[in-house]
Protein backbone atom coordinates (compact mmCIF):
# COMPACT_ATOMS: atom_id res chain seq x y z
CA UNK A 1 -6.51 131.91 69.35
CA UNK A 2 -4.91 128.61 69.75
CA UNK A 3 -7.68 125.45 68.54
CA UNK A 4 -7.88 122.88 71.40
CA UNK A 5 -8.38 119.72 70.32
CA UNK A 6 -10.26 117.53 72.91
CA UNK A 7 -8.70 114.44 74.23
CA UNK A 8 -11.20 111.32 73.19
CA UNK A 9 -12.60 108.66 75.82
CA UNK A 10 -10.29 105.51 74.36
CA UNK A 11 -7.09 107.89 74.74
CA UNK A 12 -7.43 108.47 78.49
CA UNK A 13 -4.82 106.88 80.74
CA UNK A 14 -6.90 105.78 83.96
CA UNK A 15 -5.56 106.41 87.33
CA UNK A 16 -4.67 102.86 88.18
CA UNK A 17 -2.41 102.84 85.07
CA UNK A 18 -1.13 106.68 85.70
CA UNK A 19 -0.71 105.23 89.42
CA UNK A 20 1.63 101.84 88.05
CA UNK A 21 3.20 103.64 85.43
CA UNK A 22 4.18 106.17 88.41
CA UNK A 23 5.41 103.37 90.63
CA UNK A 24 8.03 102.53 87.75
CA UNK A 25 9.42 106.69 87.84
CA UNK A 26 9.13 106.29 90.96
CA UNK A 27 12.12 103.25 91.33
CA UNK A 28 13.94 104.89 88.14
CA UNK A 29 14.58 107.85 90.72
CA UNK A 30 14.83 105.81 93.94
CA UNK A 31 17.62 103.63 92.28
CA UNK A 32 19.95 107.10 91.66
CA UNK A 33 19.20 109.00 94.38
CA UNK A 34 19.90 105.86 96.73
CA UNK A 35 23.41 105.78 94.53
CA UNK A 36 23.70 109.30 94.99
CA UNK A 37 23.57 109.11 98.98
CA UNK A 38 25.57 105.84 99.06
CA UNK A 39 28.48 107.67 97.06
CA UNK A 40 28.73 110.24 98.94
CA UNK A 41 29.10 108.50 102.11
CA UNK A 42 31.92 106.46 100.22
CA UNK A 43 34.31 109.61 99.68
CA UNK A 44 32.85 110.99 103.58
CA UNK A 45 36.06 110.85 105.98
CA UNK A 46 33.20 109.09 108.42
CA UNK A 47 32.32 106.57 106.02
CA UNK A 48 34.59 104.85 103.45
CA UNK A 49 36.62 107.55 102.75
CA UNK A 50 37.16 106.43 99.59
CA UNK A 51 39.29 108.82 96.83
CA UNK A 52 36.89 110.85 94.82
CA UNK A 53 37.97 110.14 91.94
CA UNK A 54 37.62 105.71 92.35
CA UNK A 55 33.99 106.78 93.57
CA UNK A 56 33.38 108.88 90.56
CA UNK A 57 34.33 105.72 88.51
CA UNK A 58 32.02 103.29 90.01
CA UNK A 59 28.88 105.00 88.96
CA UNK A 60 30.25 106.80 85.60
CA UNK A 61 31.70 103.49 83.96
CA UNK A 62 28.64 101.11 84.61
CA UNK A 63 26.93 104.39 82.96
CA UNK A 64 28.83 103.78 80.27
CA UNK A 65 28.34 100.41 79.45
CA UNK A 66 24.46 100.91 80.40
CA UNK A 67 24.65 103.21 77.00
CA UNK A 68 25.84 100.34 75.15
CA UNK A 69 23.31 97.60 76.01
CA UNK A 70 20.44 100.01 75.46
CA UNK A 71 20.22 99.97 72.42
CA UNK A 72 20.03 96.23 72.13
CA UNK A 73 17.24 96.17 74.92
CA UNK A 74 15.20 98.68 72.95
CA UNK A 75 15.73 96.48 69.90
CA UNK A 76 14.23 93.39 71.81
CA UNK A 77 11.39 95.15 73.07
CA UNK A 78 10.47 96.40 69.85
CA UNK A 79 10.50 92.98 68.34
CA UNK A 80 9.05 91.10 71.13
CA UNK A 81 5.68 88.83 70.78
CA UNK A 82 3.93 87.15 73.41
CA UNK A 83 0.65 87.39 75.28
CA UNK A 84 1.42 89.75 78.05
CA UNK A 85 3.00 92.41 75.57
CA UNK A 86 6.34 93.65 74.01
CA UNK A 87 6.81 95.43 77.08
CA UNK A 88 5.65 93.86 80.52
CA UNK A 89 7.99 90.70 80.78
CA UNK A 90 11.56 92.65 80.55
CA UNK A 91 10.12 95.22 83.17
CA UNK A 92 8.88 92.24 85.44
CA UNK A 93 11.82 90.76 85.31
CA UNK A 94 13.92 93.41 85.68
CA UNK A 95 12.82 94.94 88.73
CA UNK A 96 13.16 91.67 90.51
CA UNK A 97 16.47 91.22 89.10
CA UNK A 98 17.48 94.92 89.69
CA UNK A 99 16.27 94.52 93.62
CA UNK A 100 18.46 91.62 94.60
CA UNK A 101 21.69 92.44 92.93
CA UNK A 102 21.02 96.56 94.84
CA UNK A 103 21.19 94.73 97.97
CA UNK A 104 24.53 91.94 97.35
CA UNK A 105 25.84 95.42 95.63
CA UNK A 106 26.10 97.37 98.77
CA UNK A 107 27.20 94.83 101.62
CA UNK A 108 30.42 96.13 101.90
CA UNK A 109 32.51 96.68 104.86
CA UNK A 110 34.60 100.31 105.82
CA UNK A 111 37.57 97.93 106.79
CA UNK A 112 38.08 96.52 103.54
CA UNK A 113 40.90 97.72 101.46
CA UNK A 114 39.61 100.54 99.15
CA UNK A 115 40.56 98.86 96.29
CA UNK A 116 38.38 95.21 97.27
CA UNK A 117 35.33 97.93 97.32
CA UNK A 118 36.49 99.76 94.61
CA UNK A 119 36.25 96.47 92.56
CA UNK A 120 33.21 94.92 94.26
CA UNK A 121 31.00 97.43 93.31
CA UNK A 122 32.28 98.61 89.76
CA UNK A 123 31.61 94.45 89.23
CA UNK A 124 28.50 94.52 90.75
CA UNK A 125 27.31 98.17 89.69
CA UNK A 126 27.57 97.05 86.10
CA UNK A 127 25.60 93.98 86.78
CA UNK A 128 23.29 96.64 88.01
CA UNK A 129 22.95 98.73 85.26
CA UNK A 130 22.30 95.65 82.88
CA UNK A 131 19.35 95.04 85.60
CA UNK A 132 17.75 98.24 85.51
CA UNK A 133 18.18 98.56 81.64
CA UNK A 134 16.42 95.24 81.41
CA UNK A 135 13.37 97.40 83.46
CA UNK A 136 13.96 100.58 82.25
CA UNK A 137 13.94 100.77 78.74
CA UNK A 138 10.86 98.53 78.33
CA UNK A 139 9.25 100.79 80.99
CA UNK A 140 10.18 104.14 79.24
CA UNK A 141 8.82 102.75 75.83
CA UNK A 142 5.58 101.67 77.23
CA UNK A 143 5.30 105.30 78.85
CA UNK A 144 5.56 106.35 74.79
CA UNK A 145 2.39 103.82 73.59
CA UNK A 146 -0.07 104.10 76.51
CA UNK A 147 -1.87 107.05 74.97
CA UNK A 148 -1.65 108.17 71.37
CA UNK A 149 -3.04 111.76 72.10
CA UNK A 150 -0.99 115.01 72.59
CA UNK A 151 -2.20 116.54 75.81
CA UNK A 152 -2.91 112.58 77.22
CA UNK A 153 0.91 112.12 77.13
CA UNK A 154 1.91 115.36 78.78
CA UNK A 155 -0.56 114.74 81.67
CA UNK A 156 0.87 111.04 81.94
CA UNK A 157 4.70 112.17 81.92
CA UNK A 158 4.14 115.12 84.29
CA UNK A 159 1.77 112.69 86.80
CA UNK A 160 4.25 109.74 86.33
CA UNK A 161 7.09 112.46 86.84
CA UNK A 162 5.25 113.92 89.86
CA UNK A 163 5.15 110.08 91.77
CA UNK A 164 8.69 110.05 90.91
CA UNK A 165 9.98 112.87 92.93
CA UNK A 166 8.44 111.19 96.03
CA UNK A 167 11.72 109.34 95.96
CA UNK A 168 13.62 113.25 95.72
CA UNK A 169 11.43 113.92 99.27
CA UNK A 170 12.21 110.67 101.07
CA UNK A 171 16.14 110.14 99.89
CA UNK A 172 17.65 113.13 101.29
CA UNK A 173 16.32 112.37 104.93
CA UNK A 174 19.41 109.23 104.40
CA UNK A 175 21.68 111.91 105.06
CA UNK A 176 20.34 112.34 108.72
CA UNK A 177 19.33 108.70 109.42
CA UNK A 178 22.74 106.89 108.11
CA UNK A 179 25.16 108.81 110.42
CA UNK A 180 22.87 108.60 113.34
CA UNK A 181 24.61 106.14 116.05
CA UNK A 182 21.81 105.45 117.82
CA UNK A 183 20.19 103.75 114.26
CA UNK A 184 23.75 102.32 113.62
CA UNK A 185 26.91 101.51 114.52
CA UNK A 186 28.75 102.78 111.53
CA UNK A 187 27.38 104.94 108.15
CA UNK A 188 28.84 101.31 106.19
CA UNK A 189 26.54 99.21 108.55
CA UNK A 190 23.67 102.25 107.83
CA UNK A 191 24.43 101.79 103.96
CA UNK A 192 24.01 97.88 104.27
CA UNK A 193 20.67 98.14 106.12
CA UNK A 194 19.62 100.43 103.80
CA UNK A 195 20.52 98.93 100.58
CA UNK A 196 18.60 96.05 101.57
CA UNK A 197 15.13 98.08 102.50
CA UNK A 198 15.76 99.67 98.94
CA UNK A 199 16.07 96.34 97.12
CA UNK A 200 12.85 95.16 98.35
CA UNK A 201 11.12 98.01 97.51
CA UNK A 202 12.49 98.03 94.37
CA UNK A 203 11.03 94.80 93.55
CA UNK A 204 7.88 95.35 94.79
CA UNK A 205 7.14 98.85 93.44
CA UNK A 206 8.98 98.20 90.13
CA UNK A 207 6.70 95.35 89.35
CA UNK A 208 3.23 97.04 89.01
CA UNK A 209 3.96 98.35 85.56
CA UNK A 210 3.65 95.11 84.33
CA UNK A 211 0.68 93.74 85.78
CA UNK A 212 -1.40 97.13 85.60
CA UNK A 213 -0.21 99.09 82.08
CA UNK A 214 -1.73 98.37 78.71
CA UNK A 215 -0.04 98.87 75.50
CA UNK A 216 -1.00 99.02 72.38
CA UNK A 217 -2.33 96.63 70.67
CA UNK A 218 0.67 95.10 68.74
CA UNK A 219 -1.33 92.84 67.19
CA UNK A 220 -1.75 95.29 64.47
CA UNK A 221 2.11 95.90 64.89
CA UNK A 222 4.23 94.18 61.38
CA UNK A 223 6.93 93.89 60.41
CA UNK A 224 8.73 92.68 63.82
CA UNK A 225 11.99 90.04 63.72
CA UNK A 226 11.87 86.82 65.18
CA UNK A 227 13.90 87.28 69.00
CA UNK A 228 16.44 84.87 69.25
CA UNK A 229 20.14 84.45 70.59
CA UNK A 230 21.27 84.54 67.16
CA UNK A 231 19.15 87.53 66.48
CA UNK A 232 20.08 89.37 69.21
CA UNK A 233 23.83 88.63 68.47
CA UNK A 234 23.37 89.27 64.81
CA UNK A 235 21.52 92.45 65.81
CA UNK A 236 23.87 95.38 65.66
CA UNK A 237 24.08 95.90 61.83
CA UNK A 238 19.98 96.54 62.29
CA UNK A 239 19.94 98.28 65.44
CA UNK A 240 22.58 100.56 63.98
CA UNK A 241 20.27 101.03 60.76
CA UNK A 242 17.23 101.97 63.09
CA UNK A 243 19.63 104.70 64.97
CA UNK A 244 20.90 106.00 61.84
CA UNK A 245 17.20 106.43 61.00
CA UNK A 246 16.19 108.14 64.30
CA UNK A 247 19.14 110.32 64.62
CA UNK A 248 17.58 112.00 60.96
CA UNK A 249 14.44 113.01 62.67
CA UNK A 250 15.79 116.23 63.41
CA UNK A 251 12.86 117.61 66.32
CA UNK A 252 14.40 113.94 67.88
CA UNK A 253 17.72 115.22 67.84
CA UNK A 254 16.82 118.36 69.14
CA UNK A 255 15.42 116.77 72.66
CA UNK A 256 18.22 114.35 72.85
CA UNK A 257 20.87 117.18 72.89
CA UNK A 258 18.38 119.85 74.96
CA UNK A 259 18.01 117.10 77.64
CA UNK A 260 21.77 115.89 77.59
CA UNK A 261 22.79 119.72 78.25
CA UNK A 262 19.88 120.42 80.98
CA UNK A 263 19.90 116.74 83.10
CA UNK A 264 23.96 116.50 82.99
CA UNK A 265 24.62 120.17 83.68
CA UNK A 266 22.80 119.37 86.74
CA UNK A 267 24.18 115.90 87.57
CA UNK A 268 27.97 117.53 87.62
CA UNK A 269 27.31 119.10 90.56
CA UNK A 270 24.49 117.36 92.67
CA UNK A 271 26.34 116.14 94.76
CA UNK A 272 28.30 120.27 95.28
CA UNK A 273 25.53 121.10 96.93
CA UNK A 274 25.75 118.51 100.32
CA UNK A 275 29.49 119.44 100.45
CA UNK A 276 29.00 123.45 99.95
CA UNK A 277 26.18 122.80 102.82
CA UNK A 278 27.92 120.92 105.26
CA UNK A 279 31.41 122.80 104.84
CA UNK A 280 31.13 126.62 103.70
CA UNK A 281 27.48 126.97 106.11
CA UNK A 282 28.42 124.65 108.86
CA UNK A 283 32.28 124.21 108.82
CA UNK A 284 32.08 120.90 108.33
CA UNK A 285 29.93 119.97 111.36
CA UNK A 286 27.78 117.04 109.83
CA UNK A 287 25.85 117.34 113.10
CA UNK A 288 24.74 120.70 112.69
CA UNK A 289 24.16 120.09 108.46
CA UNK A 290 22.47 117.04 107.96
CA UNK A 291 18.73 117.91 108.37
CA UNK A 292 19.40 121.01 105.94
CA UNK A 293 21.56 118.80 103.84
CA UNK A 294 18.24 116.39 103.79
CA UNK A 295 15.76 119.32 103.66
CA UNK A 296 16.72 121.13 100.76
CA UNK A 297 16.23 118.69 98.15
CA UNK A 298 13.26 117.32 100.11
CA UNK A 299 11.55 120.93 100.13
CA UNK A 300 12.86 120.83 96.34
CA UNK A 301 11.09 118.01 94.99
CA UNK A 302 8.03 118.72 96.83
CA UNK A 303 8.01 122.10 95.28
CA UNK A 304 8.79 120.08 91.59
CA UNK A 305 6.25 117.66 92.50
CA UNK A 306 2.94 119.70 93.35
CA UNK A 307 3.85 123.47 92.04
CA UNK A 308 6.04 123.12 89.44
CA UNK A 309 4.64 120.23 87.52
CA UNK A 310 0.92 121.48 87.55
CA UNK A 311 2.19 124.64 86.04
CA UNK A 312 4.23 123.09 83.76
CA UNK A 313 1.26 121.05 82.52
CA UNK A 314 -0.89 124.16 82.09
CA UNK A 315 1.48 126.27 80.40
CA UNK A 316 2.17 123.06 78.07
CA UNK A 317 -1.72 122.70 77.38
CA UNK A 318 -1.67 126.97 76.52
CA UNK A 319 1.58 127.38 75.00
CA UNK A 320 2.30 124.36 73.66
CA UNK A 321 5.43 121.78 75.17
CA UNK A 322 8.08 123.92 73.06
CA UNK A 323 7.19 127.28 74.77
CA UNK A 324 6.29 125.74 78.21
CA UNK A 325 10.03 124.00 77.77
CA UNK A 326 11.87 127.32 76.97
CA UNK A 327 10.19 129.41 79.51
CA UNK A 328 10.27 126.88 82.69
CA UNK A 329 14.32 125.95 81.73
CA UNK A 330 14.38 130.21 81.49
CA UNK A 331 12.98 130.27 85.45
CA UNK A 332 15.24 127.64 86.19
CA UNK A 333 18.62 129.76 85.23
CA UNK A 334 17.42 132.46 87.85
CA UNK A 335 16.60 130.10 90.67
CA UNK A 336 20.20 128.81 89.84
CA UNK A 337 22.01 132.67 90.13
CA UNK A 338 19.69 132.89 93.42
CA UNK A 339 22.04 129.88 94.53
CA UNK A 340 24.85 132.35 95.58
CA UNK A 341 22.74 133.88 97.91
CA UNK A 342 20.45 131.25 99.08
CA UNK A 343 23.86 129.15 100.71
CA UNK A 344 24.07 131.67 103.67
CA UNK A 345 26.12 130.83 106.41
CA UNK A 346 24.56 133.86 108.65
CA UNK A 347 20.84 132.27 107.74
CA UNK A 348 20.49 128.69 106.40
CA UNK A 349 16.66 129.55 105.93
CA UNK A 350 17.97 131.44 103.11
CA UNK A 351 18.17 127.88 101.07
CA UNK A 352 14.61 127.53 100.30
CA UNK A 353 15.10 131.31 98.32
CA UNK A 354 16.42 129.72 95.07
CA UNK A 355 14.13 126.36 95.53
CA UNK A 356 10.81 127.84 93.85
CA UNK A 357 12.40 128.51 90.16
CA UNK A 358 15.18 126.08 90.16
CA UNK A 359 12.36 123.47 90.27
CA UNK A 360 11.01 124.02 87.04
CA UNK A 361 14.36 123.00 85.68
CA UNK A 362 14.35 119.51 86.12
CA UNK A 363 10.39 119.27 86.57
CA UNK A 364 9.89 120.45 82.93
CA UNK A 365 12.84 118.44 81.55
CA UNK A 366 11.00 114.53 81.79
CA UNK A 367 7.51 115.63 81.76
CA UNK A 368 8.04 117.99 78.38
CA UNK A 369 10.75 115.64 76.54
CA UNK A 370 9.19 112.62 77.27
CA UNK A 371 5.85 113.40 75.90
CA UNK A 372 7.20 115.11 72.93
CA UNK A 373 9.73 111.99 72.42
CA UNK A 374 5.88 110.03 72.30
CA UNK A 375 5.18 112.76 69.52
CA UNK A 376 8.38 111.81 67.21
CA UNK A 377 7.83 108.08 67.71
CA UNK A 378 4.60 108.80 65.57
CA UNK A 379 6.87 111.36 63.39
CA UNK A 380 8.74 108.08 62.71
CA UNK A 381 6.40 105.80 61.71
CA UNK A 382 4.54 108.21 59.48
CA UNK A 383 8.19 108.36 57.49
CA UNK A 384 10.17 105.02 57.76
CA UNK A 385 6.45 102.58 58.44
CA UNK A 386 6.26 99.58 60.72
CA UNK A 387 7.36 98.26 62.80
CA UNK A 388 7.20 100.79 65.38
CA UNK A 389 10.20 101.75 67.25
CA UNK A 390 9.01 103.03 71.06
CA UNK A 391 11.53 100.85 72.54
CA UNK A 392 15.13 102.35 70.35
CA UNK A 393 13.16 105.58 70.47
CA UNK A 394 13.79 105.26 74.51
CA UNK A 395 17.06 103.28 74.07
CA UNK A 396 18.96 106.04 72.44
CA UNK A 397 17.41 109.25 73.84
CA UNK A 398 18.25 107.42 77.14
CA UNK A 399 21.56 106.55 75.78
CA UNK A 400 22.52 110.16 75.40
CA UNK A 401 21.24 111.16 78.85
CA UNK A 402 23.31 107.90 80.65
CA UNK A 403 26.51 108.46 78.03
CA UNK A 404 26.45 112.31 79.07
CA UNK A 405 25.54 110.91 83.13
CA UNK A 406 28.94 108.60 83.24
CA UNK A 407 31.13 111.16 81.73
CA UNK A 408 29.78 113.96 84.15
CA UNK A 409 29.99 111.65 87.23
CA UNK A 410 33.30 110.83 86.65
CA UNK A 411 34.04 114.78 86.08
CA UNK A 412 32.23 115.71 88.89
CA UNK A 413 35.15 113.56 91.09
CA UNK A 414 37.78 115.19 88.89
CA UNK A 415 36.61 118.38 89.05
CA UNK A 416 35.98 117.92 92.93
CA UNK A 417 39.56 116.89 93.06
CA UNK A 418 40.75 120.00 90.93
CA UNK A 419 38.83 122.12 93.09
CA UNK A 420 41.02 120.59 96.18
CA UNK A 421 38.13 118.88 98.02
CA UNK A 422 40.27 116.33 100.31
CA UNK A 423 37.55 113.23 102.00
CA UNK A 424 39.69 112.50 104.24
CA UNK A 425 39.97 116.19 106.00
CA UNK A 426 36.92 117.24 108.63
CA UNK A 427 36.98 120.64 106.91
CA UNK A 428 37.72 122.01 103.12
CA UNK A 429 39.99 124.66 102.67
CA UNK A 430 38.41 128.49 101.56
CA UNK A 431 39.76 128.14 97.75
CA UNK A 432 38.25 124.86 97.59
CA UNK A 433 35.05 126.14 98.68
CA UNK A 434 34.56 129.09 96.88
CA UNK A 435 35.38 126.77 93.48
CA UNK A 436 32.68 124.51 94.18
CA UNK A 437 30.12 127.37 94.45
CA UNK A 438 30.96 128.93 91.46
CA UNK A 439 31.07 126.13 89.60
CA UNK A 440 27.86 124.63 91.79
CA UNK A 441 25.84 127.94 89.76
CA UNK A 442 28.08 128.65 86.52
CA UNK A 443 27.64 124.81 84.98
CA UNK A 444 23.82 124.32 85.57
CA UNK A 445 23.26 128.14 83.82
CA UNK A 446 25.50 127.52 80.56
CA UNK A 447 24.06 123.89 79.98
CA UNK A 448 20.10 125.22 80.83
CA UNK A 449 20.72 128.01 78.44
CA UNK A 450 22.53 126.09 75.13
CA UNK A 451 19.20 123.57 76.01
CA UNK A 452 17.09 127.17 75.18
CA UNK A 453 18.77 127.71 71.91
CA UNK A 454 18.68 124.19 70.80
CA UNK A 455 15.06 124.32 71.47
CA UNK A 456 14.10 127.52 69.91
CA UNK A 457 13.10 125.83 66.46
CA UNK A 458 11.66 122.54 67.21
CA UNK A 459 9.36 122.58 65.01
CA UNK A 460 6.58 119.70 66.02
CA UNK A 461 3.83 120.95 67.33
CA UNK A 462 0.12 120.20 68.59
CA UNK A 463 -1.44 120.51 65.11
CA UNK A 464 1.39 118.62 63.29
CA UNK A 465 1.00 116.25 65.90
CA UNK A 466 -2.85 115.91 65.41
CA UNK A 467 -2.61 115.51 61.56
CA UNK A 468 0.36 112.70 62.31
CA UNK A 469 -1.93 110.46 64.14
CA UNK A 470 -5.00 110.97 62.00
CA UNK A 471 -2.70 109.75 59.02
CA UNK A 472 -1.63 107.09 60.51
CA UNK A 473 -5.12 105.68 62.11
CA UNK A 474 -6.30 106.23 58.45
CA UNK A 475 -3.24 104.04 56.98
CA UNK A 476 -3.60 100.81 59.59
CA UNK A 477 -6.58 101.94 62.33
CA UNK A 478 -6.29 102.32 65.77
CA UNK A 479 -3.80 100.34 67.72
């Protein structure tokens, strides 16, 4: 029978820190699925009708230089001292910068030339990205020190994960409210309007982290480098030695590459799923698709959100996060097979048939990987000492999730062009179509499956994890 080893008092996360901590998810989704919307009315023939492939570059290369700076903001945070934590400046700051640079990003006009906006926003999507990561990775690492017990950190990924998918309900309904005439004149004037009620709520959501999470105590944290320009610029030879170090812890490795497969299987073809909607059910009739083309991922993340998560949680608490992993990402491979069914031109109701075990795909992914990335940060300190490294930790498993995001964005315009999508045409042609739903199923399934063998032999579990901490709260107490 498996021991259970009780969570003590000082290692509960209250609700108003669960409830901040959430906010911050909660703006790491909005900020992608409100660029997920946004792009897709740039290649829409009633939008910008911009060429697929230019749209796929404007969110895969500022993905690609987000991987880059990483790094270097994990190294920061790491090495950061000041009253109000390592943490809690960078993801004040950020969020305000992040807010006002998502609303001059997307005040664009459909009458520009397509390559002005093609320009404007890669130059102001990278600025962007250097926002967000200035948020982000801070945000992520404090996510890792909140709570130093094993069960605590599932149950503060999986309820910081379920506020997060909030922004999964609301974004979809875009789709309905942006081409609506009687809301706006145009879907670029809807995108505008928009952008600017996101920014603001970007700033004032993405701020709570830092005035309502605790840390550690990093008092007790040595071992830390003086941050200065010339630090920072002199950095890379020691950021490089703390990756080469992280990239040896091998259960690491293994939830870098199981979440690279599972997230960017998935993010090739999110955006298959409006076009196979609105095209193959409804011929193209945006009238007739939009509140299924809103509903589905709604319904989905509500699903995620209150079903999947909870059982997630449980089976993570009985089975341990390895199992629970490899059986939800197993559920997940059916509910994507059920796809071929569920887009029924005869009966759209047949959508919600695939929803219920496709959602334990990407509800397992953050609320499993995180908590065990929490698990390996201790790993790491118990081998290579202090200081400790929550912030790279985040940096580079993040940095494999946004290096394997900008290449599959920018393959998911290739492969739409391949496919013979045309955004310019009212309807797609029957070849086209039938490409995008195999691939819309075949992708997700391969990638969710080579995750499953990766993670078949990670090998840290709850009791290794128990005698981890209790070695290191013997060797320099409790931070």
């Amino acid at each position: 029978m498996k021991e259970i080893i009780p969570t003590t008092y000082r290692n509960r996360v209250s609700f108003v820190q669960k409830m901040a901590f959430g906010s911050g998810h909660l703006i790491n989704n909005l900020i992608p699925g409100l660029l997920g919307v946004f792009v897709v009315f740039l290649k829409s023939p009633e939008g910008f009708a911009m060429n697929t492939i230019l749209a796929g570059l404007i969110v895969g290369i500022p993905r690609i230089f987000d991987a880059l700076t990483d790094p270097i903001m994990g190294y920061i945070s790491d090495n950061t001292t000041s009253k109000y934590g390592r943490r809690r400046p960078y993801i004040f700051l950020g969020s305000i910068f992040t807010g006002i640079i998502f609303i001059i990003l997307w005040q664009i006009h459909d009458t520009n030339p397509e390559m002005y906006n093609f320009w404007y926003l890669l130059i102001f999507s990278i600025l962007l990205i250097f926002g967000n990561t200035i948020f982000s990775t801070p945000l992520i690492a404090l996510g890792y020190e909140m709570t130093s017990d094993y069960k605590e950190r599932t149950k503060l990924m999986g309820f910081a994960n379920t506020i997060g998918q909030f922004a999964w309900m609301i974004v979809p309904f875009l789709y309905v409210l942006i081409p609506d005439k009687d809301l706006f004149t145009s879907q670029a004037q809807g995108v505008r309007i928009i952008a600017l009620v996101g920014g603001i709520i970007i700033i004032v959501l993405g701020i709570l982290p830092a005035i309502f999470c605790k840390g550690i105590d990093d008092s007790k944290i040595e071992g830390r480098e003086q941050i200065t320009l010339k630090n920072v610029f002199l950095s890379g030879a020691k950021i490089f030695y703390n990756i080469k170090q992280i990239l040896k812890n091998k259960p690491f490795v293994k939830l870098c590459l199981a979440t690279f497969l599972v997230f960017n299987g998935f993010q090739i073809v999110a955006e298959f799923g409006v076009f196979i909607i609105n095209y193959y059910m409804f011929n193209g009739d945006w009238g007739a698709s939009k509140w299924w083309i809103a509903i589905f991922p709604a319904v989905t993340a509500f699903y995620t959100a209150f079903i999947a998560i909870p059982i997630i949680n449980y089976m993570a608490n009985k089975l341990g996060k390895r199992k629970a992993f490899i059986y939800a990402t197993a559920i997940s491979i059916f509910g994507y097979v059920l796809k071929w069914w569920g887009f029924d031109p005869e009966n759209p109701y047949m959508l919600f048939l695939p929803i219920p075990l496709m959602a334990f795909g990407m509800g397992c992914l953050f609320t499993l990987m995180m908590s065990m990335t929490a698990d390996v940060c201790d790993l790491d300190e118990l081998e290579n000492g202090m200081p400790r490294k929550e912030g790279t930790f985040g940096a580079v498993y993040w940095w494999m999730i946004k290096v394997g995001q900008g290449i599959a964005l920018v393959f998911s315009g290739i492969i739409l062009s391949v496919l013979g999508y045309d955004p310019k045409a009212s309807t797609q042609t029957a070849e086209a179509l039938t490409g995008m739903r195999i691939t819309d199923i075949v992708l997700p399934v391969l990638t969710a499956a080579l995750a499953i063998w990766v993670m078949w032999s990670y090998s840290l579990d709850e009791k290794r994890a128990k005698e981890i901490k209790d070695e290191l709260e013997s060797r320099r107490g409790v931070l």
